[in-house]
C-alpha atoms as a PDB file:
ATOM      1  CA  UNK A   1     -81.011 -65.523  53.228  1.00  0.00           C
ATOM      2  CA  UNK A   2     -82.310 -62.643  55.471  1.00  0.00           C
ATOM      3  CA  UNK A   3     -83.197 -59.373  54.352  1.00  0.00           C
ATOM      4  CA  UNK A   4     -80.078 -57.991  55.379  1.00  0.00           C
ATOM      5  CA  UNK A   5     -77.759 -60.031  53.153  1.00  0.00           C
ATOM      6  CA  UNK A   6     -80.396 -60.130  50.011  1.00  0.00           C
ATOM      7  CA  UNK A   7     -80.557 -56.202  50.141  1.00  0.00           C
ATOM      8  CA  UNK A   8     -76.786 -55.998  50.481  1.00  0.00           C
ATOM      9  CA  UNK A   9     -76.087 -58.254  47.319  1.00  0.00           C
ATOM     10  CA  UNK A  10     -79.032 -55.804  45.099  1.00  0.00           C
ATOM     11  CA  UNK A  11     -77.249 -53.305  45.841  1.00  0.00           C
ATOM     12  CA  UNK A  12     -73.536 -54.401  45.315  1.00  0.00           C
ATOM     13  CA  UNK A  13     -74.595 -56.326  41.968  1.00  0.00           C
ATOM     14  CA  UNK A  14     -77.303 -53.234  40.880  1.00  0.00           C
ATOM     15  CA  UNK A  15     -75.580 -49.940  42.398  1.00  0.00           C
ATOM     16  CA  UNK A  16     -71.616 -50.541  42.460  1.00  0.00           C
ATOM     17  CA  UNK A  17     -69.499 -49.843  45.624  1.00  0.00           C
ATOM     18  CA  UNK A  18     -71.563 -47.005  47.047  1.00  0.00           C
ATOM     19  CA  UNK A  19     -70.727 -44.882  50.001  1.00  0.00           C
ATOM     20  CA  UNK A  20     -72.371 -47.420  52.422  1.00  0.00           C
ATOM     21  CA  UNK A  21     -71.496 -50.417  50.675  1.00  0.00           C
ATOM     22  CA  UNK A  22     -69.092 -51.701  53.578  1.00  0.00           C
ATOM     23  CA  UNK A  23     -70.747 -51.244  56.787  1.00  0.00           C
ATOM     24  CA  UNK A  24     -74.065 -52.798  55.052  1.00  0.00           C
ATOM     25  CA  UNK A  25     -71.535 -55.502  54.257  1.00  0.00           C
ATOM     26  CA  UNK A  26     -70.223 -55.682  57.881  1.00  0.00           C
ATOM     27  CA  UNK A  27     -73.376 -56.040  58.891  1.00  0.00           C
ATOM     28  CA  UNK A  28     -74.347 -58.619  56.781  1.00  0.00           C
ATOM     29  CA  UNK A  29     -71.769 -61.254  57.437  1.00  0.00           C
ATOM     30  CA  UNK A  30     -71.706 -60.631  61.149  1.00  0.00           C
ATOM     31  CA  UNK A  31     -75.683 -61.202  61.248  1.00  0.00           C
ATOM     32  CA  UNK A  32     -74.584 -64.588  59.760  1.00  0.00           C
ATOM     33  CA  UNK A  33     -71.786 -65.693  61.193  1.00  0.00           C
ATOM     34  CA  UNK A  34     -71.825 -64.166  64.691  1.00  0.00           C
ATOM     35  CA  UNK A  35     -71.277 -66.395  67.978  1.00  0.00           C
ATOM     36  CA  UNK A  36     -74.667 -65.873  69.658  1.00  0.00           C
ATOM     37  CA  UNK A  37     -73.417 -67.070  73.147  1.00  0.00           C
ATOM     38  CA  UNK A  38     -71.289 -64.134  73.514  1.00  0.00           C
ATOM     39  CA  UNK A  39     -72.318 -60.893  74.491  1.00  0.00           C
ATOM     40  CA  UNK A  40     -72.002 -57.296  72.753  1.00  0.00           C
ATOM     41  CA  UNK A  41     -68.798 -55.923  74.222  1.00  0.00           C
ATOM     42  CA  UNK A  42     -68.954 -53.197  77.233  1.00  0.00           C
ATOM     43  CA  UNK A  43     -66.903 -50.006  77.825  1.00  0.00           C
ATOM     44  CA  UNK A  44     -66.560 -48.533  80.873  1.00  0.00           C
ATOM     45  CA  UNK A  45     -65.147 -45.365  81.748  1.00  0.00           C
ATOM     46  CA  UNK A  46     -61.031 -45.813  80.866  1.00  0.00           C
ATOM     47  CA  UNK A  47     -61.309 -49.322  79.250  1.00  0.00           C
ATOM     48  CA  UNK A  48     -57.875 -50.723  77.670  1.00  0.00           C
ATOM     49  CA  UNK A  49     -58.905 -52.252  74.333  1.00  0.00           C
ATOM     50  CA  UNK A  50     -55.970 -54.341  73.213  1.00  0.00           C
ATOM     51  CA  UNK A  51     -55.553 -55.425  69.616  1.00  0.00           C
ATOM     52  CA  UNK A  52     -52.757 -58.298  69.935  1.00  0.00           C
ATOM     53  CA  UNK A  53     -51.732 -60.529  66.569  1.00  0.00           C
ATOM     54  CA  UNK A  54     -48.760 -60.755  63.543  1.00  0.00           C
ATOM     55  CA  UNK A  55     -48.452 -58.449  60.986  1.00  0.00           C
ATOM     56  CA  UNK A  56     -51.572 -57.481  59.829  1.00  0.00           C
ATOM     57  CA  UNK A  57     -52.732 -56.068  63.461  1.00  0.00           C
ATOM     58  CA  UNK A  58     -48.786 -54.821  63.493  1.00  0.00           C
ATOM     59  CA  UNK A  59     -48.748 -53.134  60.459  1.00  0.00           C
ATOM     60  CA  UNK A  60     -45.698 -51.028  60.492  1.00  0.00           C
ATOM     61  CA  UNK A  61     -46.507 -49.357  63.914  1.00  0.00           C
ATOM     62  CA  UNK A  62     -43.904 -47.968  66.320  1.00  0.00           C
ATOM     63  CA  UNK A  63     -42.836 -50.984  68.559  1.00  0.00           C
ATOM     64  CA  UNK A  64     -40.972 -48.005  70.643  1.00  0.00           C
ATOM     65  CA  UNK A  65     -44.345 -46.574  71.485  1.00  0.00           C
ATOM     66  CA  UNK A  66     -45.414 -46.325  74.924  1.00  0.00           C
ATOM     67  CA  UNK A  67     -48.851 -43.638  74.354  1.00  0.00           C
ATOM     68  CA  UNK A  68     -52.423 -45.624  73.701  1.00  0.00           C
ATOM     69  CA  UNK A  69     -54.308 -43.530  71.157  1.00  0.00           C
ATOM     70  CA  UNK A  70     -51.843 -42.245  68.707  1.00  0.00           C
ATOM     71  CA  UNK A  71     -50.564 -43.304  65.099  1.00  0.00           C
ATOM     72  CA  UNK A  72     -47.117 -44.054  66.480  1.00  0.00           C
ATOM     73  CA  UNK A  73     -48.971 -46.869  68.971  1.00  0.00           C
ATOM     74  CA  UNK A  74     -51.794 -47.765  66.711  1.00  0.00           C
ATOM     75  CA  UNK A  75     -49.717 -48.267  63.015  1.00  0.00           C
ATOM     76  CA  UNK A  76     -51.962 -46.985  59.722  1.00  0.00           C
ATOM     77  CA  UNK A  77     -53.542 -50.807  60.125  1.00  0.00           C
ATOM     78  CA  UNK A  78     -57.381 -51.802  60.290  1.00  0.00           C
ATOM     79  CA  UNK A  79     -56.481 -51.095  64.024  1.00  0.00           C
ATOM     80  CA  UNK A  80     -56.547 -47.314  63.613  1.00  0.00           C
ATOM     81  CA  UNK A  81     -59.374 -47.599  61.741  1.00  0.00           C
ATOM     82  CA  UNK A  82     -61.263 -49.150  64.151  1.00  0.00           C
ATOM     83  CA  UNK A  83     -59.694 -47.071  67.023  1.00  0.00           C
ATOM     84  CA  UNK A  84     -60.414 -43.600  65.613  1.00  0.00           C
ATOM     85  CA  UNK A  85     -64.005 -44.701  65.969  1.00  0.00           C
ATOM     86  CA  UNK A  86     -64.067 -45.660  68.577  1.00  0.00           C
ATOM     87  CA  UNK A  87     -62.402 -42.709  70.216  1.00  0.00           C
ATOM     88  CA  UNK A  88     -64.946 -40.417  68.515  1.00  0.00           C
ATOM     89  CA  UNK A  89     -68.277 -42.567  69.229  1.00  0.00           C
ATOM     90  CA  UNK A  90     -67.036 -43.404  72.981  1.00  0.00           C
ATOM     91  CA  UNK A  91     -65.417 -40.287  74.058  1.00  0.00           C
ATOM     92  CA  UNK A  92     -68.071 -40.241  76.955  1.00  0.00           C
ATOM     93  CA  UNK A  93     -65.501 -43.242  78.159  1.00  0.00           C
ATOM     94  CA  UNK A  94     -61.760 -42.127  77.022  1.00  0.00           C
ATOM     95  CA  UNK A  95     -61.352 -45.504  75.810  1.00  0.00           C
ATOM     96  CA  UNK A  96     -57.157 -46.445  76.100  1.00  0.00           C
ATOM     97  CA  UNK A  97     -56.440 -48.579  72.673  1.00  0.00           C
ATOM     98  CA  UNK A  98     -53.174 -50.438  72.128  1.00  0.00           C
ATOM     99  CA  UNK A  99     -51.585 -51.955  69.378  1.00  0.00           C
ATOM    100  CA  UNK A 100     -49.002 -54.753  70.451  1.00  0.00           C
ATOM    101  CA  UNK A 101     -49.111 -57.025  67.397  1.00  0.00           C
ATOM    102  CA  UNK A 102     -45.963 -58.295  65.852  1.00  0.00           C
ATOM    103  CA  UNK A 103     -45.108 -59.305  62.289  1.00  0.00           C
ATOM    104  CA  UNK A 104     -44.414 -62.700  61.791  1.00  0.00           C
ATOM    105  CA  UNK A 105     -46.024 -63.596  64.785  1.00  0.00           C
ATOM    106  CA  UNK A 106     -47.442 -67.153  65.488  1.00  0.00           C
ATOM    107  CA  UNK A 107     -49.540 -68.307  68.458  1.00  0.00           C
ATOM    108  CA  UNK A 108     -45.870 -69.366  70.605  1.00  0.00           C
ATOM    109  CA  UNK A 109     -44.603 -66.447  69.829  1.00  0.00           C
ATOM    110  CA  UNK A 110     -47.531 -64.663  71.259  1.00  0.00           C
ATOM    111  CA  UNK A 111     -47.338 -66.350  74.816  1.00  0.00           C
ATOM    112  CA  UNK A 112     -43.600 -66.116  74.697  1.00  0.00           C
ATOM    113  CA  UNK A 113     -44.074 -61.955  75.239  1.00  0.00           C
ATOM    114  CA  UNK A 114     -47.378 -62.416  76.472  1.00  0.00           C
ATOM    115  CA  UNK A 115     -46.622 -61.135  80.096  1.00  0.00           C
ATOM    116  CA  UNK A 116     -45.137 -57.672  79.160  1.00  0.00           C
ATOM    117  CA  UNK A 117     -46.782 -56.846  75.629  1.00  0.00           C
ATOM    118  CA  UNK A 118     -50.752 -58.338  76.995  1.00  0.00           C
ATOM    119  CA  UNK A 119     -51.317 -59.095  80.584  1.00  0.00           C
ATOM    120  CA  UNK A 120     -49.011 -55.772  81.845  1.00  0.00           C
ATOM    121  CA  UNK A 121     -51.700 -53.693  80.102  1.00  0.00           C
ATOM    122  CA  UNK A 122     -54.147 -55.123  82.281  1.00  0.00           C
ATOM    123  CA  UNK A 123     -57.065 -54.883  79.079  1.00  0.00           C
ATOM    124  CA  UNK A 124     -60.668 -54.867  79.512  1.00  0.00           C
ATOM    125  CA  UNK A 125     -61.226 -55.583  75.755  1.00  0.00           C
ATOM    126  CA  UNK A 126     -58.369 -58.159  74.451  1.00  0.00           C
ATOM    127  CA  UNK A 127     -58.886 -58.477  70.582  1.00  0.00           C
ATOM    128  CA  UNK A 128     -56.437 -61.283  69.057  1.00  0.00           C
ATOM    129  CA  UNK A 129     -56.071 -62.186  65.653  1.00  0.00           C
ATOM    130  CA  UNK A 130     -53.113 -64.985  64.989  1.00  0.00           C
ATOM    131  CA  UNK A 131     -53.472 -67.450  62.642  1.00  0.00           C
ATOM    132  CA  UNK A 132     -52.513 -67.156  58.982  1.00  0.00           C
ATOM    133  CA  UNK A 133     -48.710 -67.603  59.822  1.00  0.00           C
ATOM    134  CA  UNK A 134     -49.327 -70.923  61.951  1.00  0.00           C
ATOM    135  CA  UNK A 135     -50.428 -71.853  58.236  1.00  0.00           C
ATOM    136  CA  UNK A 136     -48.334 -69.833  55.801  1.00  0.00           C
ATOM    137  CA  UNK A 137     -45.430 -70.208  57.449  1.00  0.00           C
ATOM    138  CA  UNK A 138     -45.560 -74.189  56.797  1.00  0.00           C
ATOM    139  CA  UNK A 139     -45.003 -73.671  53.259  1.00  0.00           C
ATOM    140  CA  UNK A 140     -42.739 -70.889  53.186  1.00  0.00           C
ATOM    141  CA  UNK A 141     -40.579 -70.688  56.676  1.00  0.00           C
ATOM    142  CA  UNK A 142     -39.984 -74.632  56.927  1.00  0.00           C
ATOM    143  CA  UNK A 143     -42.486 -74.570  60.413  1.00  0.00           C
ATOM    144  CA  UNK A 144     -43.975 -77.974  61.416  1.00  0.00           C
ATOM    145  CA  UNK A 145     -47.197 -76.608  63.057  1.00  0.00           C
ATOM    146  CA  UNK A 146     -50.225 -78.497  62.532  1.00  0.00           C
ATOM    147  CA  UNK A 147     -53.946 -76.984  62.869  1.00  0.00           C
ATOM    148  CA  UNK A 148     -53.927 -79.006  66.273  1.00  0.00           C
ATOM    149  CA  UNK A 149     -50.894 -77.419  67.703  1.00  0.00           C
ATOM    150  CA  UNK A 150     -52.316 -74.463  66.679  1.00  0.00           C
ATOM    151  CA  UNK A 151     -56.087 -75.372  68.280  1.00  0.00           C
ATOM    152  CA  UNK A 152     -54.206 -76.751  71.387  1.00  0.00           C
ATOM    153  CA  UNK A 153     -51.520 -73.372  71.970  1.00  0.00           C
ATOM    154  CA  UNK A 154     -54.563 -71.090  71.062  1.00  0.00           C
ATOM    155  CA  UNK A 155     -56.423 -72.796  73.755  1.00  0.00           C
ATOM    156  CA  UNK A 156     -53.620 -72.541  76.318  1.00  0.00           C
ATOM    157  CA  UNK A 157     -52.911 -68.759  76.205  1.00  0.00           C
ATOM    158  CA  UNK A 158     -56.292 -68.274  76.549  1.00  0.00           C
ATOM    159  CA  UNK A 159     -57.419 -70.146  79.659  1.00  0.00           C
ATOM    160  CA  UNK A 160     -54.044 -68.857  81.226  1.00  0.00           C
ATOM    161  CA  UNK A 161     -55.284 -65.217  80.314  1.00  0.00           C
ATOM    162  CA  UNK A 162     -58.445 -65.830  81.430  1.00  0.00           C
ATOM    163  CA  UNK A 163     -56.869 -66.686  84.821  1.00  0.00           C
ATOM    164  CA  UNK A 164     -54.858 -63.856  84.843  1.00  0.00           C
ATOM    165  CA  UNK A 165     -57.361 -61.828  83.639  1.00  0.00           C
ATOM    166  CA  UNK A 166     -60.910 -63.284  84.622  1.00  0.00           C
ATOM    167  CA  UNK A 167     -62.925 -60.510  83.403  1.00  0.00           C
ATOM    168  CA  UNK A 168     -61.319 -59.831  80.113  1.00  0.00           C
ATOM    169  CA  UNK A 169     -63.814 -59.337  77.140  1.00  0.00           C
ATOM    170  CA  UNK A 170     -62.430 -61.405  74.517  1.00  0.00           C
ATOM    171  CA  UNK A 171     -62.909 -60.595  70.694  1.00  0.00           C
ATOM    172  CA  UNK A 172     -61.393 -63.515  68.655  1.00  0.00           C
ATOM    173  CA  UNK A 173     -60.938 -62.239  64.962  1.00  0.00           C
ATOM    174  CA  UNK A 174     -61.265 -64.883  62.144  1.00  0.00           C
ATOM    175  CA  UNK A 175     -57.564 -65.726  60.115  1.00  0.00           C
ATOM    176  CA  UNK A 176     -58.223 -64.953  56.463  1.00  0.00           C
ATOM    177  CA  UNK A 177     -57.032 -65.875  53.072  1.00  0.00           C
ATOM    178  CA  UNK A 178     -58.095 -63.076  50.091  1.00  0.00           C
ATOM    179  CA  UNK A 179     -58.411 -66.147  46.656  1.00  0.00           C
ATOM    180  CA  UNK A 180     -56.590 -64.448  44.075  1.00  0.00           C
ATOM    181  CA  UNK A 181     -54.002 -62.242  45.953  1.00  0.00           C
ATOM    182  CA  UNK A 182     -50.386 -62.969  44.819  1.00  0.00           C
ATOM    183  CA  UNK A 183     -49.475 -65.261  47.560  1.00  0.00           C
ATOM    184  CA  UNK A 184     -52.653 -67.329  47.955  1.00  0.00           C
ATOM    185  CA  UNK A 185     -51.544 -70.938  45.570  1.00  0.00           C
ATOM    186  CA  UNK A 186     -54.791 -71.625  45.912  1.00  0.00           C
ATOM    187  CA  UNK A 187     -54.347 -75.257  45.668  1.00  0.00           C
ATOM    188  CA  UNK A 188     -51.636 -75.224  48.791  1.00  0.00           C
ATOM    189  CA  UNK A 189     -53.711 -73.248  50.769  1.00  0.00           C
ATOM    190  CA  UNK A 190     -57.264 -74.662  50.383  1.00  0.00           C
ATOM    191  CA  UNK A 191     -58.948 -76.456  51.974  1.00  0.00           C
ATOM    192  CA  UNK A 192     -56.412 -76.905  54.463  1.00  0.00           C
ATOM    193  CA  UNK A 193     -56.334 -73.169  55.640  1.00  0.00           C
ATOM    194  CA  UNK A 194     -59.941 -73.894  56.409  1.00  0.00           C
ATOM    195  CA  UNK A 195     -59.149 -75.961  59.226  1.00  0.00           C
ATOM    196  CA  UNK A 196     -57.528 -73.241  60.734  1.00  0.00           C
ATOM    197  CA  UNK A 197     -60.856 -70.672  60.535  1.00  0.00           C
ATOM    198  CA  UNK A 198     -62.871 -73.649  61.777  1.00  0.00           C
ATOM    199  CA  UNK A 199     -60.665 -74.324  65.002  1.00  0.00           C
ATOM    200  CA  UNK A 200     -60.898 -70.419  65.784  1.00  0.00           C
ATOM    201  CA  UNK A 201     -64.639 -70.179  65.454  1.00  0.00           C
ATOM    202  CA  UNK A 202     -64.904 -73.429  67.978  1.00  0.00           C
ATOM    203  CA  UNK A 203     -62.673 -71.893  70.468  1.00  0.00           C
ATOM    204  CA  UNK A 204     -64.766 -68.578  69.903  1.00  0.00           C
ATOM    205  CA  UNK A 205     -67.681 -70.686  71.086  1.00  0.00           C
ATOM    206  CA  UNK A 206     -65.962 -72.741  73.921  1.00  0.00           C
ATOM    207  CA  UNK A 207     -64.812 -69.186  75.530  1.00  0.00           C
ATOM    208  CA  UNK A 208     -67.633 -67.092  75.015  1.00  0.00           C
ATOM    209  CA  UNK A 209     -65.872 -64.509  72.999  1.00  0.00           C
ATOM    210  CA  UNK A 210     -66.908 -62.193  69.995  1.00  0.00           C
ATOM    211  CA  UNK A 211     -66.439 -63.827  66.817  1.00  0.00           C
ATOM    212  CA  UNK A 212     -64.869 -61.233  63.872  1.00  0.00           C
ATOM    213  CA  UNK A 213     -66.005 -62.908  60.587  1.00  0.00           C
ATOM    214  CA  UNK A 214     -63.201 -61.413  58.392  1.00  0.00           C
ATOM    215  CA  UNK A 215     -62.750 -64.287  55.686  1.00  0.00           C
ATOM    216  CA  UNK A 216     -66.723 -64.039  54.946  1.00  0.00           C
ATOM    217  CA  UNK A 217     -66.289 -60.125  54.744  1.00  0.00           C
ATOM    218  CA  UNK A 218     -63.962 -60.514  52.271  1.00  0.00           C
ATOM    219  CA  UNK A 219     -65.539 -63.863  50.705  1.00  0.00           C
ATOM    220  CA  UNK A 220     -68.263 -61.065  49.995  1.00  0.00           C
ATOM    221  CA  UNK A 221     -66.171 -58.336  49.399  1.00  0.00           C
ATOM    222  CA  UNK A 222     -64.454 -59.562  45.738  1.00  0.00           C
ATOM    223  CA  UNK A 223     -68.101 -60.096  44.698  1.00  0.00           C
ATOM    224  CA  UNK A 224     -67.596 -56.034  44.727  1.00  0.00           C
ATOM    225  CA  UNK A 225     -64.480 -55.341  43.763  1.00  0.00           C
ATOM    226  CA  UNK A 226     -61.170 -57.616  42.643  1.00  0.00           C
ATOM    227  CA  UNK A 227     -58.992 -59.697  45.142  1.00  0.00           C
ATOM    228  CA  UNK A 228     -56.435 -57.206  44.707  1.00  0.00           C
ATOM    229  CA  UNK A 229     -58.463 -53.966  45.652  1.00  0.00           C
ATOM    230  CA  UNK A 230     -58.681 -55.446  48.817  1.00  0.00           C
ATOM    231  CA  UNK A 231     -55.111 -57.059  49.769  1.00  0.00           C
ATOM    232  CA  UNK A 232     -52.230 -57.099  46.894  1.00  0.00           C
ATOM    233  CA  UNK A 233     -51.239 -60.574  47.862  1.00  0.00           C
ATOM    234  CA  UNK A 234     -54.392 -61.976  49.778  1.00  0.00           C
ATOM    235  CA  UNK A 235     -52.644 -61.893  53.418  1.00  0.00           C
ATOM    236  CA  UNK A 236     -52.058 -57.745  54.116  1.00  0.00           C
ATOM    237  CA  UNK A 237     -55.134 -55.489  53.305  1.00  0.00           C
ATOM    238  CA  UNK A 238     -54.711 -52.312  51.362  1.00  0.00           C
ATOM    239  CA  UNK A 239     -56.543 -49.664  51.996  1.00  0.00           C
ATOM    240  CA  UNK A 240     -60.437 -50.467  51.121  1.00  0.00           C
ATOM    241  CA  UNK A 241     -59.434 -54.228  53.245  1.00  0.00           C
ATOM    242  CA  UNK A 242     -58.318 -52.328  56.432  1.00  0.00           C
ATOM    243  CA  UNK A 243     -61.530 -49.985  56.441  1.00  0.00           C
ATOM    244  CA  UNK A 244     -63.600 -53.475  55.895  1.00  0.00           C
ATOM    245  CA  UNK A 245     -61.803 -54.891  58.777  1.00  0.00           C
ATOM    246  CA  UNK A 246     -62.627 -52.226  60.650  1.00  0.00           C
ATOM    247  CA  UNK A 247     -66.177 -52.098  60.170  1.00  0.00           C
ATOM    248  CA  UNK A 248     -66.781 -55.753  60.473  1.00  0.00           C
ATOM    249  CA  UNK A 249     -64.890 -55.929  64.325  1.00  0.00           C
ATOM    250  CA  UNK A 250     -67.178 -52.886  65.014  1.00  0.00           C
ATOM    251  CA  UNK A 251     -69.915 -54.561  64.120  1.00  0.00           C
ATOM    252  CA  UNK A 252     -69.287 -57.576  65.579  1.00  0.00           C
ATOM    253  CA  UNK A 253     -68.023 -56.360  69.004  1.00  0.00           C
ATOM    254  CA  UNK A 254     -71.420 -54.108  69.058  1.00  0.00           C
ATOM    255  CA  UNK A 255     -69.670 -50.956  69.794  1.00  0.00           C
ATOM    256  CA  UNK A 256     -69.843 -48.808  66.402  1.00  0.00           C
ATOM    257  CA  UNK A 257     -72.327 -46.097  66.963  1.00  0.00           C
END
């Protein structure tokens, strides 16, 4: 355990959740977890960051919007979050961040509006994070998607992106599972779910993107505080869950300040 981490867990066991209790967290489980053959991401002057996914990137925003940088585009998610930042510690750049992601969404659905909701944005920074429906949805929706379908679609979309798109920066966030929110049956959902993490960290490897660690953040994170501070029923974050989100893709993509 590095310094890092055992300072981190002093404090949270010791001192409570204090003021910098999350980023040290963020920190933490990035320094762990983080795909060392990819590098920090870059800005340049007018990058498009892109956050694409289902309904935890979508959360509630306008789908009519059409103006990067406002609440309307961005949604009150972990994407705003990690936006506002961003517009404050890069406004040297006048960084252009979307929201496009969908509730529901699974990784089919995702290439079936791929051309007009990713690739017509053009991004320099494309941040996905799909997952937890290609696995939920086979115990609640009747869907006959298997971790390999899911391994083999994720694949696809990306190599076709990367053609599209050679010199996208990708950022490949981690599908997450909060043990103890009111949806999580445990016994339904692990260890199978697991398969699912591990497929997106290997394809995070095989393409060279940033790795977003969120099931260790909050693996760490009810250590701190309940399941249900974090996400009422272990799939949507409240509150405290989208600020952790936020600080753990900051972290990981290298760009908080």
């Amino acid at each position: 355990m590095n310094n890092t981490r055992r300072s981190f867990l002093k404090k949270g066991v010791c001192g409570g959740l204090g003021l910098m209790m999350l980023p040290e967290l963020a920190k933490a489980v990035v320094n762990e977890r983080k795909n060392v053959n990819a590098p920090k991401t870059s800005l340049k002057q007018d990058s498009v960051i892109l956050f694409q996914g289902d309904s935890i990137t979508d959360a509630g925003r306008k789908r009519d919007a059409t103006v990067c940088n406002t609440f309307d585009m961005l949604g009150p998610g972990y994407t705003l979050l990690a936006a506002t930042q961003l517009m404050k510690s890069h406004a040297d750049k006048q960084p252009k961040i979307y929201n496009r992601g969908i509730s529901g969404n699974k990784v089919f659905q995702l290439r079936e509006r791929w051309e007009t909701d990713t690739l017509a944005f053009m991004p320099d920074v494309l941040s996905i994070l799909i997952g937890v429906n290609d696995f939920w949805h086979t115990l609640s929706s009747g869907y006959r998607g298997t971790v390999e379908v899911y391994d083999n679609d994720l694949r696809n979309l990306l190599k076709y992106t990367k053609e599209k798109l050679p010199h996208v920066q990708l950022v490949l966030c981690e599908p997450f599972a909060v043990k103890g929110g009111s949806a999580i049956d445990e016994p339904r959902w692990f260890p199978f779910f697991d398969e699912y993490r591990t497929s997106l960290k290997k394809i995070a490897e095989d393409f060279g993107a940033v790795f977003v660690p969120f099931q260790s953040a909050f693996d760490a994170a009810v250590k701190l505080a309940p399941a249900r501070y974090w996400s009422g029923d272990g799939v949507h974050p409240d509150l405290p869950g989208r600020q952790l989100m936020a600080d753990v893709w900051l972290e990981a993509t290298g760009l908080k300040k």
